[in-house]
Protein backbone atom coordinates (compact mmCIF):
# COMPACT_ATOMS: atom_id res chain seq x y z
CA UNK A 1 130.15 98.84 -69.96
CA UNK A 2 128.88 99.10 -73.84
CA UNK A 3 125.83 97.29 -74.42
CA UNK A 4 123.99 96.29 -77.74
CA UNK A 5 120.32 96.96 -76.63
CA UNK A 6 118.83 98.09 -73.68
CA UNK A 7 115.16 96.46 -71.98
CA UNK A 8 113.28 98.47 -69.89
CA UNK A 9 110.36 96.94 -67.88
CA UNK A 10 110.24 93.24 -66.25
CA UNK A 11 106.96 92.67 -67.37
CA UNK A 12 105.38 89.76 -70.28
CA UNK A 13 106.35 92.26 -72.86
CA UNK A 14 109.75 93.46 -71.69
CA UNK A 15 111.13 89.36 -71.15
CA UNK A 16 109.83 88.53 -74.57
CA UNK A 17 111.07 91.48 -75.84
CA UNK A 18 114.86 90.55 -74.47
CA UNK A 19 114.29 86.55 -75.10
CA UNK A 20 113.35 87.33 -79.03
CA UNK A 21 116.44 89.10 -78.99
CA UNK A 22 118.75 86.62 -77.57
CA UNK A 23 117.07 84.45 -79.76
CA UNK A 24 117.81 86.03 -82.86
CA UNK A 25 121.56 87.24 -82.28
CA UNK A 26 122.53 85.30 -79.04
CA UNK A 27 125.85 87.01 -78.61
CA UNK A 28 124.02 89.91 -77.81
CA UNK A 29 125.22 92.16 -75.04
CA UNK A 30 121.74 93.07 -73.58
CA UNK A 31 120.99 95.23 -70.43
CA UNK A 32 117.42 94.43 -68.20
CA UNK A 33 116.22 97.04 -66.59
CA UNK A 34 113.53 96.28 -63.81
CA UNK A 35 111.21 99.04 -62.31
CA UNK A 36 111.91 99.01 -58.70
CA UNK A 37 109.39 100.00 -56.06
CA UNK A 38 110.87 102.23 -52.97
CA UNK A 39 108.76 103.35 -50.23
CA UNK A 40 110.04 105.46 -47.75
């Protein structure tokens, strides 16, 4: 798949980040990446 931007990090910053930019062109195709924890 082709995005238009890519967010990395689920935090305050990274949603506002990808909201302002949904916001501003909503047709937008935007890709959220969280950080994921794995413990083995």
């Amino acid at each position: 798949m082709k995005y238009d931007a890519i967010v990395i990090g689920g935090g305050i910053l990274g949603l506002a980040t990808a909201w302002q930019c949904l916001r501003k062109k909503p047709g937008l195709k935007l890709l959220f990446i969280k950080e994921a924890i794995i413990v083995v």
